[in-house]
Protein backbone atom coordinates (compact mmCIF):
# COMPACT_ATOMS: atom_id res chain seq x y z
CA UNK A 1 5.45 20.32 8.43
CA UNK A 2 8.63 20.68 10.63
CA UNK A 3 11.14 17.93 10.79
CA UNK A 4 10.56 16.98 14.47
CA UNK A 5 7.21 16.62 13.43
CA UNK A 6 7.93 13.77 10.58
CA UNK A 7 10.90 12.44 13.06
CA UNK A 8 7.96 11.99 16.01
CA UNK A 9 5.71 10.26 13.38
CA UNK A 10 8.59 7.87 12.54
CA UNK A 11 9.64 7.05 15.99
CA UNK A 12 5.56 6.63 16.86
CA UNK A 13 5.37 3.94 13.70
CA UNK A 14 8.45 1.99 15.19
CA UNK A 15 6.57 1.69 18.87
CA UNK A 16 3.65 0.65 17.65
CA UNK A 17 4.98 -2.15 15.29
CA UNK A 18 7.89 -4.40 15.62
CA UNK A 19 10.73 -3.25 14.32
CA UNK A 20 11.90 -4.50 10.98
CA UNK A 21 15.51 -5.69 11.67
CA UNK A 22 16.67 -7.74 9.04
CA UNK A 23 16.49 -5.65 6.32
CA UNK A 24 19.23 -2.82 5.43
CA UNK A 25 17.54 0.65 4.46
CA UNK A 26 19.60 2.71 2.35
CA UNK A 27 18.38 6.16 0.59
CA UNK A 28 20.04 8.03 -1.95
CA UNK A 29 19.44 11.58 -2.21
CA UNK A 30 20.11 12.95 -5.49
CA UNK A 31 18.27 16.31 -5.06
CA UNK A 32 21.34 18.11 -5.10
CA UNK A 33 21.89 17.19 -8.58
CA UNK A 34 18.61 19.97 -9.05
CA UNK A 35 19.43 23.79 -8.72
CA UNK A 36 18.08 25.05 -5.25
CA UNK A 37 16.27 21.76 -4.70
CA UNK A 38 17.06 21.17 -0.59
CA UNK A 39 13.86 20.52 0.70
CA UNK A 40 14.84 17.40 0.75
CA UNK A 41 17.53 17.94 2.84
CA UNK A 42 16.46 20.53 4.92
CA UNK A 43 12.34 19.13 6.43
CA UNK A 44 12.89 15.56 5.92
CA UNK A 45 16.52 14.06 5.25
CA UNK A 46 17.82 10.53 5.22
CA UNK A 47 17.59 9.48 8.35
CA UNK A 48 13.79 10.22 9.07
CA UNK A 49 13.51 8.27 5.73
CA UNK A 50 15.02 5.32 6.69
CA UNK A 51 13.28 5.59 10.09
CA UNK A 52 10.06 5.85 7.85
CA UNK A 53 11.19 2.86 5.88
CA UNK A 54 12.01 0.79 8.69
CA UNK A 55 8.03 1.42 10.25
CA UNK A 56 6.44 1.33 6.79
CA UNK A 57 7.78 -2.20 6.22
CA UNK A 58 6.98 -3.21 9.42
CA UNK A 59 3.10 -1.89 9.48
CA UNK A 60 3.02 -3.89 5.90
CA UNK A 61 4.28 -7.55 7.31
CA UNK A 62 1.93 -6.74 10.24
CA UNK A 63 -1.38 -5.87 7.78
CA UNK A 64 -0.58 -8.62 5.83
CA UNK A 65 -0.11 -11.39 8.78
CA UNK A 66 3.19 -12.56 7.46
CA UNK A 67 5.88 -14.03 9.90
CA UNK A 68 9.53 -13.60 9.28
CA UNK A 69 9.57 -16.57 6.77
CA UNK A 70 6.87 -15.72 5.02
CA UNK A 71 7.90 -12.51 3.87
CA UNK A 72 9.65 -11.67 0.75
CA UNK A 73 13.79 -12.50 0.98
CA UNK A 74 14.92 -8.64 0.74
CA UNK A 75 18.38 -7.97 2.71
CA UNK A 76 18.18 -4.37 1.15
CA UNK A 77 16.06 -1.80 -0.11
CA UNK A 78 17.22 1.58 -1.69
CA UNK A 79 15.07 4.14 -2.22
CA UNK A 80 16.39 7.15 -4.60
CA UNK A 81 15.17 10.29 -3.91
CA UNK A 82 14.86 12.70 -6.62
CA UNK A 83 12.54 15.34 -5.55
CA UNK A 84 10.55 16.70 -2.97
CA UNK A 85 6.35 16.37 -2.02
CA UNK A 86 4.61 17.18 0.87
CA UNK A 87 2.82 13.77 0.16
CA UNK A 88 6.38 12.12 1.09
CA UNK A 89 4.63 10.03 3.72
CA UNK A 90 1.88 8.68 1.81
CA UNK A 91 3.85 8.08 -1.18
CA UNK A 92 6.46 6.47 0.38
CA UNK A 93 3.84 3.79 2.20
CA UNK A 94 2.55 2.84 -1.03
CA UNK A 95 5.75 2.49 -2.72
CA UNK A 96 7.21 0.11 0.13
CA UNK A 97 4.33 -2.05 -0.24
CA UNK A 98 4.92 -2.64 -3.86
CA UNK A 99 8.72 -3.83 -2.20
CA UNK A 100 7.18 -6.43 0.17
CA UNK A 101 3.62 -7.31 -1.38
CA UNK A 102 2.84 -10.39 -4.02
CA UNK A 103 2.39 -10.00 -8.02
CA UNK A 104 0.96 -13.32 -8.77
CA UNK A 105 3.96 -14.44 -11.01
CA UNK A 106 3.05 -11.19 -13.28
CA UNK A 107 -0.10 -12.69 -13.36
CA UNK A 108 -2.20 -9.82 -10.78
CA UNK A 109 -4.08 -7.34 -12.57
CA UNK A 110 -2.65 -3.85 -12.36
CA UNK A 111 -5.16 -2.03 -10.52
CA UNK A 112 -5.35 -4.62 -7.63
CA UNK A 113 -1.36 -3.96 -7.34
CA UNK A 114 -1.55 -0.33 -7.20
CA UNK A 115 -5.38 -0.88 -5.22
CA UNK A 116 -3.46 -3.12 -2.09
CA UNK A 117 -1.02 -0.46 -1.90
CA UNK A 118 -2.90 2.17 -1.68
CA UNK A 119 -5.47 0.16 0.64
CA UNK A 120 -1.94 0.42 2.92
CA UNK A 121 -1.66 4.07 2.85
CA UNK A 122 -5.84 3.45 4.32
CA UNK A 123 -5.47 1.05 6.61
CA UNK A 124 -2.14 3.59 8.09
CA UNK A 125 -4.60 6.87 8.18
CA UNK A 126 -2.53 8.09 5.24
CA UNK A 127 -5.22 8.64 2.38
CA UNK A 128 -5.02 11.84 0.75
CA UNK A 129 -7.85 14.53 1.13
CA UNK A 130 -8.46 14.55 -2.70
CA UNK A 131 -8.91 10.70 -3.38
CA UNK A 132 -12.17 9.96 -4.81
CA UNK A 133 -14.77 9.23 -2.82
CA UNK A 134 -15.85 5.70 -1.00
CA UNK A 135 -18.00 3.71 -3.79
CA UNK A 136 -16.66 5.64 -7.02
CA UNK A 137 -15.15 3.90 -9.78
CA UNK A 138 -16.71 2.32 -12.48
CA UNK A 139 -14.97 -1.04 -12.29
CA UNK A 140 -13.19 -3.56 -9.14
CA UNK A 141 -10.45 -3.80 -11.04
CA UNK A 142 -9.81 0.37 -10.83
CA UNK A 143 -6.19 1.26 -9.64
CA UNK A 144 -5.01 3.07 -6.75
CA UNK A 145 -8.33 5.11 -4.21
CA UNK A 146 -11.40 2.91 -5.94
CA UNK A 147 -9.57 -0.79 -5.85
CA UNK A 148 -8.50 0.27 -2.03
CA UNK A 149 -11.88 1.21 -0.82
CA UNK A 150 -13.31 -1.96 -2.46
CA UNK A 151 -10.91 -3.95 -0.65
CA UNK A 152 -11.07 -2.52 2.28
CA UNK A 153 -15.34 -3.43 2.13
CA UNK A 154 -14.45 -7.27 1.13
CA UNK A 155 -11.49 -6.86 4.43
CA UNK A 156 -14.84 -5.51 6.49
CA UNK A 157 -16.52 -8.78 5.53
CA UNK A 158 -13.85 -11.07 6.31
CA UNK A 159 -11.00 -10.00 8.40
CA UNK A 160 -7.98 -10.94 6.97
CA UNK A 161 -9.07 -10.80 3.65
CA UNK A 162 -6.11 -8.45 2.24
CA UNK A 163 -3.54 -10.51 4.29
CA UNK A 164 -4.72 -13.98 2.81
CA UNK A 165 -5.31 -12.66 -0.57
CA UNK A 166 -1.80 -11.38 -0.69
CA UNK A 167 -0.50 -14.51 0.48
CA UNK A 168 -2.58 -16.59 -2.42
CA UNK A 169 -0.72 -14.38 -5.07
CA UNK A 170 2.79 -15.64 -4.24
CA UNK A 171 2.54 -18.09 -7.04
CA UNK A 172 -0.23 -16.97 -9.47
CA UNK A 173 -3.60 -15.18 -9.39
CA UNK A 174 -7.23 -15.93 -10.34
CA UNK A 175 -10.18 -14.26 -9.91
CA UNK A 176 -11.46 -17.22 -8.29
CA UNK A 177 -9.37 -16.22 -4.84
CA UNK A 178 -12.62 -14.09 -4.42
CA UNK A 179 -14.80 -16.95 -4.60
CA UNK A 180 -12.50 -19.18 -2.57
CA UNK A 181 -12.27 -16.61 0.37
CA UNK A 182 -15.47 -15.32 0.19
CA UNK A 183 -18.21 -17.37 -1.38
CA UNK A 184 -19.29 -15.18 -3.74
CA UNK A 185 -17.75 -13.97 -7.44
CA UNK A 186 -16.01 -10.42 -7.27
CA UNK A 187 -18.46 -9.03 -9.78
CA UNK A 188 -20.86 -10.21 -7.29
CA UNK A 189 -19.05 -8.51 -4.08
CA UNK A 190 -18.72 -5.06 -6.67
CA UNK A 191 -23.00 -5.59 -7.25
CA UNK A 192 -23.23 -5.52 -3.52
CA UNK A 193 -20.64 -2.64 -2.93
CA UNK A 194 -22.27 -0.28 -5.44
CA UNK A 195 -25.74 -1.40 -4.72
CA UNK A 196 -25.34 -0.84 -0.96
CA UNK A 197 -24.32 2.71 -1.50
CA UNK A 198 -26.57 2.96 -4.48
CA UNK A 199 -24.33 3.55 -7.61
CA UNK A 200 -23.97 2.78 -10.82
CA UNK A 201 -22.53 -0.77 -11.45
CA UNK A 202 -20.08 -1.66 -14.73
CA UNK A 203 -18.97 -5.44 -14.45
CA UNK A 204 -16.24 -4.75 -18.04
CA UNK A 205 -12.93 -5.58 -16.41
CA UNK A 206 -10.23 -3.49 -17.70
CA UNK A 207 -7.77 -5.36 -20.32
């Protein structure tokens, strides 16, 4: 993918969402530090990534409903760059979440960290081809593809749903935010999930 290409996505990213101003972007490229490593340099460089930065945070405070005072009190975020993917994009939108999103004191299980962020890279048309499928998993509490497209079903029945758990696990976490949000248990929610696409169901939670 050409450079102009990833520049136009940025520059698309900043219209559509309001631009994210209080917050200084700085990358640091260490690539050249590899032998005949400047892809870096050369298809992407550090001004489309802060660009990409800039719209990345801004889709995140705008997914998750947060105002300017509600966000998390960053005045800089540096991103080090030490190699090169074609996946830059999508990796990048899942790392800035983890930047801007809440951990429940330490308290959030893994999985539904890694799960919200990827359930960004979803919610911005950014899922990779090879994720595993809508439905798979064997447990809610699954990192990254399974823990997104659960999510994204319990967003589906209550819009919002990502936004005001996220804002619940500023402090601490409990399963309970399920049942407080939604009525039901989360084992219950993954029974319905699995059932409605008629799969397996496993209700261990991972330790």
């Amino acid at each position: 993918m050409s450079r102009t290409h990833f520049l136009g996505v940025a520059l698309l990213f900043l219209v559509a969402f309001p631009p994210a101003h209080a917050v200084k972007y700085r990358v640091v490229d260490r690539t050249g530090y590899i032998t005949g490593c400047n892809r870096f340099k050369t298809e992407i460089g550090s001004f489309y990534t802060r660009q990409l930065m800039r719209a990345a945070s801004s889709f995140i405070w705008l997914t998750f409903n947060e105002s300017i005072g509600e966000r998390k009190d960053h005045d800089q975020v540096t991103l080090v760059i030490h190699g090169f993917q074609w996946s830059f994009r999508k990796i990048l939108f899942h790392e800035m979440t983890h930047v801007w999103q809440q951990y429940g004191n330490g308290k959030a299980p893994r999985g539904l960290v890694n799960g919200i962020a990827d359930y960004m890279r979803l919610r911005a048309g950014l899922a990779p081809k090879k994720w595993a499928q809508r439905g798979s998993g064997l447990r809610w509490d699954e990192s990254y593809a399974v823990m997104a497209y659960f999510l994204d079903h319990c967003n589906g029945l209550k819009n919002g749903f990502v936004a005001e758990l996220n804002s619940l696990m500023e402090d601490d976490y409990s399963d309970e935010f399920f049942s407080v949000m939604l009525g039901k248990t989360v084992d219950e929610f993954w029974m319905d999930y699995k059932t409605e696409l008629d799969l397996p169901v496993e209700l261990s939670k991972v330790e």
